[in-house]
Protein backbone atom coordinates (compact mmCIF):
# COMPACT_ATOMS: atom_id res chain seq x y z
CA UNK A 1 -69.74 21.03 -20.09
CA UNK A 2 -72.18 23.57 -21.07
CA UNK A 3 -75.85 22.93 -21.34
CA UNK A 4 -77.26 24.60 -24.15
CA UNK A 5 -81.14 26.11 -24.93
CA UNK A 6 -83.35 24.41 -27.27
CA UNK A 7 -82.49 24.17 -30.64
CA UNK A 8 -84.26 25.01 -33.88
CA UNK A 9 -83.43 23.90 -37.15
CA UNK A 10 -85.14 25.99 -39.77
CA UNK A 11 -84.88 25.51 -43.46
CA UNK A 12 -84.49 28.29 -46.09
CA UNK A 13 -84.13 26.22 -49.38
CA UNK A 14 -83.16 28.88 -51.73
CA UNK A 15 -79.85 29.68 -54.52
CA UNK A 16 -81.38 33.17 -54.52
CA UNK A 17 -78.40 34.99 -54.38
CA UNK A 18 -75.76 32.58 -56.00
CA UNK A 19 -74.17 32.47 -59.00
CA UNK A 20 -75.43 28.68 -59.37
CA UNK A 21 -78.52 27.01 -58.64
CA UNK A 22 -78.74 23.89 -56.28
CA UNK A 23 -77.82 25.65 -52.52
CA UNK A 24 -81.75 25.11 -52.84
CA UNK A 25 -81.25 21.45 -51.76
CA UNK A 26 -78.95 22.68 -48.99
CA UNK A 27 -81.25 22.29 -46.28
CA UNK A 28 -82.60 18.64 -47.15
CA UNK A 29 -78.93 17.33 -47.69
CA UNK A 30 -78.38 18.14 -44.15
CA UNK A 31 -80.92 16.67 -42.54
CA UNK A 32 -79.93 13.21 -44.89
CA UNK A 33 -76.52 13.60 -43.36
CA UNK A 34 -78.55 13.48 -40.16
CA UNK A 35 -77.75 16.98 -38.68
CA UNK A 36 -80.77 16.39 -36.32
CA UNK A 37 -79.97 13.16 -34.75
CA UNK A 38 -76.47 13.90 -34.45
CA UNK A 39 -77.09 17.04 -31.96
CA UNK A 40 -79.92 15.04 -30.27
CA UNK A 41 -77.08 12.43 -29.52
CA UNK A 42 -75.15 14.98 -28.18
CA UNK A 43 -77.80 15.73 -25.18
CA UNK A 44 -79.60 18.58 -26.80
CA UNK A 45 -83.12 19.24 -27.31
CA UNK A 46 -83.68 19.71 -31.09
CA UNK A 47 -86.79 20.49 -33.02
CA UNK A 48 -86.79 20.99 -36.88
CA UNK A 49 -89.52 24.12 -37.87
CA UNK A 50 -88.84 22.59 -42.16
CA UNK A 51 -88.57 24.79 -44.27
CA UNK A 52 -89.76 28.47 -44.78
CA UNK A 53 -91.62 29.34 -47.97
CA UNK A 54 -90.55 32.34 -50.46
CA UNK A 55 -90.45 33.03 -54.06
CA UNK A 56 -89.14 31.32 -56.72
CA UNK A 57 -85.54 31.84 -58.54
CA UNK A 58 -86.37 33.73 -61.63
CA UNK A 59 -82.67 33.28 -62.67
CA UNK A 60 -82.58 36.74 -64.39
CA UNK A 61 -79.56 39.07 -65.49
CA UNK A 62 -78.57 41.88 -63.03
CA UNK A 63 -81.27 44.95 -62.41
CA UNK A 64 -79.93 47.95 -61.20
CA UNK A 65 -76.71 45.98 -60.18
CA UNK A 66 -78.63 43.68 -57.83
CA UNK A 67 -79.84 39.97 -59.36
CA UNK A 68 -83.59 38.90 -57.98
CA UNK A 69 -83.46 42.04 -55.39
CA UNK A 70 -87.79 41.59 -54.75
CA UNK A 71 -86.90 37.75 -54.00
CA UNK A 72 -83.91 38.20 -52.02
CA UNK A 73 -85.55 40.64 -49.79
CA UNK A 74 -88.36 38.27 -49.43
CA UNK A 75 -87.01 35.40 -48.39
CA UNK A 76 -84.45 37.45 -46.09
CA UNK A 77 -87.40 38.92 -43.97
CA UNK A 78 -88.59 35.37 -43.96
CA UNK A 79 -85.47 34.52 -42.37
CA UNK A 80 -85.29 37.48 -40.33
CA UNK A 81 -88.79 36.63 -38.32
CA UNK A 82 -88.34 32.95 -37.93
CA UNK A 83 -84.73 33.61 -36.35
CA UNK A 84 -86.32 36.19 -34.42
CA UNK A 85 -89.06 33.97 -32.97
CA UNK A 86 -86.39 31.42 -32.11
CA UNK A 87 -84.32 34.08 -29.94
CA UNK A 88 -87.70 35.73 -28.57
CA UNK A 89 -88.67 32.05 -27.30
CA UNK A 90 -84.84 31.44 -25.82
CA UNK A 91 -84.22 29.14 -28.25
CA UNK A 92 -80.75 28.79 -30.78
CA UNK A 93 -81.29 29.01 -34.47
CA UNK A 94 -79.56 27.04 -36.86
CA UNK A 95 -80.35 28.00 -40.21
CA UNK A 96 -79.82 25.87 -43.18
CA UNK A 97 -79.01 27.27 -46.78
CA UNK A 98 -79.41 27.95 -48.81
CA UNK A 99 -76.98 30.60 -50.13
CA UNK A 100 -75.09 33.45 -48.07
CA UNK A 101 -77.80 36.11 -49.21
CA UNK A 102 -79.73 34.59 -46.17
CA UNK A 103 -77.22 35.77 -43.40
CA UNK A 104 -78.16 39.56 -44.06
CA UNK A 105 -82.16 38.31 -42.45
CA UNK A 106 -80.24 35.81 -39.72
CA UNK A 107 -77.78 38.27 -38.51
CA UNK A 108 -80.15 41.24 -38.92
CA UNK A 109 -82.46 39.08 -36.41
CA UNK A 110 -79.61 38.46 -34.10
CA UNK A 111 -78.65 41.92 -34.16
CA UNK A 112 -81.72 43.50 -33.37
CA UNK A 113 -81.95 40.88 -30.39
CA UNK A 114 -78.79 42.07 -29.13
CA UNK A 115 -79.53 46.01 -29.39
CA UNK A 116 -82.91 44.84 -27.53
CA UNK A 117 -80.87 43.21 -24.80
CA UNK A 118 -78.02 45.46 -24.23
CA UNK A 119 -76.14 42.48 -24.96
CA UNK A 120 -72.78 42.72 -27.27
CA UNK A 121 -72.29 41.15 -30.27
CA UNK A 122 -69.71 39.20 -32.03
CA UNK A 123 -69.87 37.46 -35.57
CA UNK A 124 -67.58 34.78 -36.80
CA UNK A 125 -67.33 34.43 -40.82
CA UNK A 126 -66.18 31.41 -41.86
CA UNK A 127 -65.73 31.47 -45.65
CA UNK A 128 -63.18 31.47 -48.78
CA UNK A 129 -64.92 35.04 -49.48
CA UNK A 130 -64.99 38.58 -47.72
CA UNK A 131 -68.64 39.12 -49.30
CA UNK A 132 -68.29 42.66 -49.05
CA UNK A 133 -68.81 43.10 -52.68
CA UNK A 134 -71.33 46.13 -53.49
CA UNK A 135 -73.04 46.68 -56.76
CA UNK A 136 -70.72 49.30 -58.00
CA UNK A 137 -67.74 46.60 -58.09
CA UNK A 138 -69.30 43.51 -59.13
CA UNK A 139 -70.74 42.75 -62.31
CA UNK A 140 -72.58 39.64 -61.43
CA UNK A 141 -74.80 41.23 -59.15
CA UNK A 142 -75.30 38.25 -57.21
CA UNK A 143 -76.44 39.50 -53.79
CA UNK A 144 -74.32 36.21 -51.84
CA UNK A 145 -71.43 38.28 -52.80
CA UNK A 146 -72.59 41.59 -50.59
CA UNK A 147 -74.15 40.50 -47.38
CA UNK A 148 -71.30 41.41 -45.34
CA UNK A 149 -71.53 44.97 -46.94
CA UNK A 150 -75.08 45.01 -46.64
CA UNK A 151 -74.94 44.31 -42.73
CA UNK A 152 -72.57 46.96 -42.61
CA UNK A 153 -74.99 49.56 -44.22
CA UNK A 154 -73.64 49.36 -47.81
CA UNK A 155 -76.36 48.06 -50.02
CA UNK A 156 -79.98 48.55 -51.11
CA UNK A 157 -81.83 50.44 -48.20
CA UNK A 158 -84.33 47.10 -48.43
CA UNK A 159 -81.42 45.29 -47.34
CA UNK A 160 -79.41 47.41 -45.66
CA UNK A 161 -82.70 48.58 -43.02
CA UNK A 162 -84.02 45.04 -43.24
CA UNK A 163 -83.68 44.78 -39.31
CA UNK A 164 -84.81 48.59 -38.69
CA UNK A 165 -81.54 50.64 -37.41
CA UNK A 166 -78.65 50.33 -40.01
CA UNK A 167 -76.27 49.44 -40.31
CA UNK A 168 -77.11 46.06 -38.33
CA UNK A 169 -73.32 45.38 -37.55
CA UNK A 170 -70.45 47.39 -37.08
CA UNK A 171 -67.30 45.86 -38.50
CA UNK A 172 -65.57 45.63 -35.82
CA UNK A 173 -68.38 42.91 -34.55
CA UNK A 174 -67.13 40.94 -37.22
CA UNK A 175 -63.76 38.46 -37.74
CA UNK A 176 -63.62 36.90 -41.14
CA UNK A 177 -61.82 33.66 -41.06
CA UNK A 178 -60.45 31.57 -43.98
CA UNK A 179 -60.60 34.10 -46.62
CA UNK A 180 -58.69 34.14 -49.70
CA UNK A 181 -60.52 34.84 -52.88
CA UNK A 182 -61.25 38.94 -52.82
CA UNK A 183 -61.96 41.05 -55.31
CA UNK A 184 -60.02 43.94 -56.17
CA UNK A 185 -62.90 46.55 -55.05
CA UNK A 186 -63.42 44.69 -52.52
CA UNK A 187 -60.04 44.42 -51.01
CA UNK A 188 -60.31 48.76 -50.70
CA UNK A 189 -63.96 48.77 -48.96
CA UNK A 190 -62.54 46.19 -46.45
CA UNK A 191 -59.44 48.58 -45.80
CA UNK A 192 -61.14 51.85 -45.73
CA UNK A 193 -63.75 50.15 -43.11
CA UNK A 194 -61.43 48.12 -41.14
CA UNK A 195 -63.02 44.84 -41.23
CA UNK A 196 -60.90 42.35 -38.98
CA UNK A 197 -59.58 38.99 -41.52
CA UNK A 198 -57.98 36.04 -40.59
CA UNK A 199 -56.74 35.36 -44.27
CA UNK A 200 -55.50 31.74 -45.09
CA UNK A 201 -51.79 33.79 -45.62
CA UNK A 202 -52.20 34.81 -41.67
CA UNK A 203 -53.47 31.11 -40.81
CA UNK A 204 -50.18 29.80 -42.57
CA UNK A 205 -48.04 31.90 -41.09
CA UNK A 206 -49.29 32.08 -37.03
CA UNK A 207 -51.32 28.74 -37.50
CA UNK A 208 -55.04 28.31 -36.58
CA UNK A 209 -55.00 28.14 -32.83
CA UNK A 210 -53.30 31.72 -32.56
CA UNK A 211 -55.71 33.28 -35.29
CA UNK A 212 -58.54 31.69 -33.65
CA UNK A 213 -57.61 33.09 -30.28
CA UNK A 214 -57.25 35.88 -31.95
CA UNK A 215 -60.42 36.48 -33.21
CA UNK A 216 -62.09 34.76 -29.80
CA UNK A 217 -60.26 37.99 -27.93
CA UNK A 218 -62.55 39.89 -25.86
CA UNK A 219 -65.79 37.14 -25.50
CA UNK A 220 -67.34 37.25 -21.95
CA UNK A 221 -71.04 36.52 -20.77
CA UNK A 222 -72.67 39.09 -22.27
CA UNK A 223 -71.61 38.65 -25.46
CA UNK A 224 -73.80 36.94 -28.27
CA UNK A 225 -71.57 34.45 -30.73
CA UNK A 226 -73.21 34.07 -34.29
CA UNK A 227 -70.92 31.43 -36.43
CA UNK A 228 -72.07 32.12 -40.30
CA UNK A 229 -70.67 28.76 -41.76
CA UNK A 230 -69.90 29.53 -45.52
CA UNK A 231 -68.96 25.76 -46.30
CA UNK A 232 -66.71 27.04 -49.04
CA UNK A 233 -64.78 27.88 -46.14
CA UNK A 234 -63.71 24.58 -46.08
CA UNK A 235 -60.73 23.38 -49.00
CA UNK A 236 -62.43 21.55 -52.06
CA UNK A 237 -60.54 18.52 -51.20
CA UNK A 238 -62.63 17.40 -48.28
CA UNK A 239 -65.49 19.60 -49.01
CA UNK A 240 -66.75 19.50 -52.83
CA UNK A 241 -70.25 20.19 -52.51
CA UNK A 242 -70.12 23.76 -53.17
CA UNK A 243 -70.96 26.28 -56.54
CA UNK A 244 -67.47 28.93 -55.52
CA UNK A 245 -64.83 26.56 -54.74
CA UNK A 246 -61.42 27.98 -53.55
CA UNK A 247 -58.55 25.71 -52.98
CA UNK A 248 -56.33 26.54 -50.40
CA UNK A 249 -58.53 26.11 -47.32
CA UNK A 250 -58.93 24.34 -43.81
CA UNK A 251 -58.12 20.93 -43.88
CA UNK A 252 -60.28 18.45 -41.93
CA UNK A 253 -57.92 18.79 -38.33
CA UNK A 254 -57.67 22.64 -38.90
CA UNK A 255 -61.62 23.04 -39.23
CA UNK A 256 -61.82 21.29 -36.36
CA UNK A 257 -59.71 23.12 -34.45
CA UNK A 258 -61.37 25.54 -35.50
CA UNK A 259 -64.88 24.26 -34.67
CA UNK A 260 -63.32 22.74 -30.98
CA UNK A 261 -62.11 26.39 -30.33
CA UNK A 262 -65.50 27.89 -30.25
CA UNK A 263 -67.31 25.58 -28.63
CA UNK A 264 -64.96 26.04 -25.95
CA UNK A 265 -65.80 29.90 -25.27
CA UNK A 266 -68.97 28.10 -24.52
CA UNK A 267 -70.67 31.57 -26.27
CA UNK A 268 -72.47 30.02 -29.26
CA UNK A 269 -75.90 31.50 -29.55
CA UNK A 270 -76.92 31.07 -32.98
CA UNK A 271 -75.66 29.46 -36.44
CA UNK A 272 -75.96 29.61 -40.15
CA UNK A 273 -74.81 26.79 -42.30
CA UNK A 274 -75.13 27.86 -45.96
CA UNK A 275 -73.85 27.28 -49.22
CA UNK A 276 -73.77 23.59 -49.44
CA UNK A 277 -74.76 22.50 -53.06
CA UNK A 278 -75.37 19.13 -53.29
CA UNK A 279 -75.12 19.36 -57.33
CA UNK A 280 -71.53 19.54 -56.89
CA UNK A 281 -71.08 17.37 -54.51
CA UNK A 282 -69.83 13.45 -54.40
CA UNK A 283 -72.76 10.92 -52.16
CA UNK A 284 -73.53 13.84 -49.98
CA UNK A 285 -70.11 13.45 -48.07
CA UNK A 286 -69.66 18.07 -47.49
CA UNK A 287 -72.65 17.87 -46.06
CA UNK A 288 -71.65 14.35 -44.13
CA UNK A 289 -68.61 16.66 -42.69
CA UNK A 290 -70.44 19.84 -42.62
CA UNK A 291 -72.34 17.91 -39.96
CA UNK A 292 -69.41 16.46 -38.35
CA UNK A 293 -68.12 19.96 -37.67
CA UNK A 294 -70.90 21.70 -36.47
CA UNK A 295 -71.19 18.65 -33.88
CA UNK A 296 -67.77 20.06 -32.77
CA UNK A 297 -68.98 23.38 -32.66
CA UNK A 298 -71.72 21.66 -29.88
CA UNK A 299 -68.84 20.02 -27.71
CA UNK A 300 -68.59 16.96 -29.72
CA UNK A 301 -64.16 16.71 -29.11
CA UNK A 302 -61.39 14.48 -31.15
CA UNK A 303 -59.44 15.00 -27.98
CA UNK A 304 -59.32 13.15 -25.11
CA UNK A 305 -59.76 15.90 -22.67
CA UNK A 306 -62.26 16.18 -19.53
């Protein structure tokens, strides 16, 4: 079984970027649901950093196309240098959501680690939503919408050079699993760039073990796995606790397939778990199974396998 580093838990308790507030209590529902203890039982050595600090949600209309750009910016270089500090001291980030703003600082952090180390990169979206939305196609201007695009170099330059070099990813770095609500706009940018989905209409047809392996192809030792858990990912029926529900996703045994298959590349390096809104959810049970899964993502197995 693997062993793996240290591992950080570090808060970012912000709706920033959403389209609802209450992803702000993300990070404190998940350490109720006992997120810490449960990876301690699993062998690992876990230390919680709390929460970073950052500026208030205004809740303002749209400026320039972008909602609360100043804030988002801020509390994504917040993010960016405490997942940075984690990788610099050999340690694995998990960062709790808040909303999916925060991946553009994470993954910018784990990029420029990468680039640093000659190391390759790979970056598994699991969500209900491309998020490759860009200002000029989306009215709401809610920046949890874009960070895919924004990784990619299509955004605000204080966003898009957040990490230094942009863009921070190339798309092919990136498989998208569990998507199914895209806008129109969006659905062109994704084609003209070639950004690799696993849609739920692929999942039904091949089933989740052949997308998965799928989107696995290619991982060796030298390759750095970021999981960026969108808990919308997850169908409404088990998982509630979210402001963008989608029905139509993962049930409990496909997310843990799901989960089970990438722990077994034994590649994990680092981990966002965002989204989770505890105003919508029902006595804190999505973030009860968000934990669940992400033990599976750390070797935890329903199968009785050596």
């Amino acid at each position: 079984m693997r062993t793996f580093p240290p591992v950080s838990l570090i808060g970012a308790p912000t709706d920033i970027g959403a389209g609802h507030r209450g992803a702000s209590m993300g990070p404190e529902a998940l350490r109720v649901a006992g997120l810490a203890p449960a990876l301690t039982a699993r062998g690992l050595d876990v230390t919680d950093r709390g929460n970073l600090a950052g500026p208030l949600n205004p809740w303002l209309p749209p400026v320039g196309g972008y909602r609360h750009l100043e804030q988002v910016v801020a509390w994504n270089r917040a993010v960016m240098e405490a997942v940075t500090a984690e990788l610099d001291g050999g340690r694995l980030p998990i960062l709790l959501g808040g909303d999916h703003c925060l991946a553009i600082g994470s993954i910018a952090a784990v990029a420029r680690h990468c680039r640093a180390r000659g190391k390759k990169l790979r970056v598994l979206w699991l969500d209900a939503h491309a998020d490759f939305n860009t200002s000029a196609i989306t009215p709401s201007g809610n920046v949890h919408g874009m960070p895919v695009a924004c990784l990619c170099g299509l955004g605000p330059q204080a966003l898009t050079e957040l990490g230094g070099a942009a863009p921070a990813l190339k798309p092919e770095e990136v498989r998208q699993i569990g998507i199914r609500s895209v806008d129109a706009g969006e659905k062109k940018l994704v084609r003209d760039v070639g950004l690799d989905i696993y849609d739920m209409r692929y999942i039904d047809e091949v089933g989740v073990k052949r997308a998965m392996e799928e989107a696995l192809e290619g991982l060796d030792a030298d390759t750095h796995l970021h999981v960026s858990f969108d808990v919308d990912f997850l169908d409404p029926g088990i998982a509630p606790g979210v402001g963008t529900t989608v029905p139509g996703g993962p049930d409990y045994r496909e997310a843990q397939l799901v989960m089970e298959m990438i722990a077994d590349t034994g590649r994990l390096a680092s981990l966002d778990i965002v989204e989770l809104n505890p105003a919508f959810d029902e006595h804190n049970k999505t973030a009860i199974l968000a934990v669940d899964l992400v033990e599976s993502l750390f070797g935890k197995s329903t199968l009785m396998r050596d």
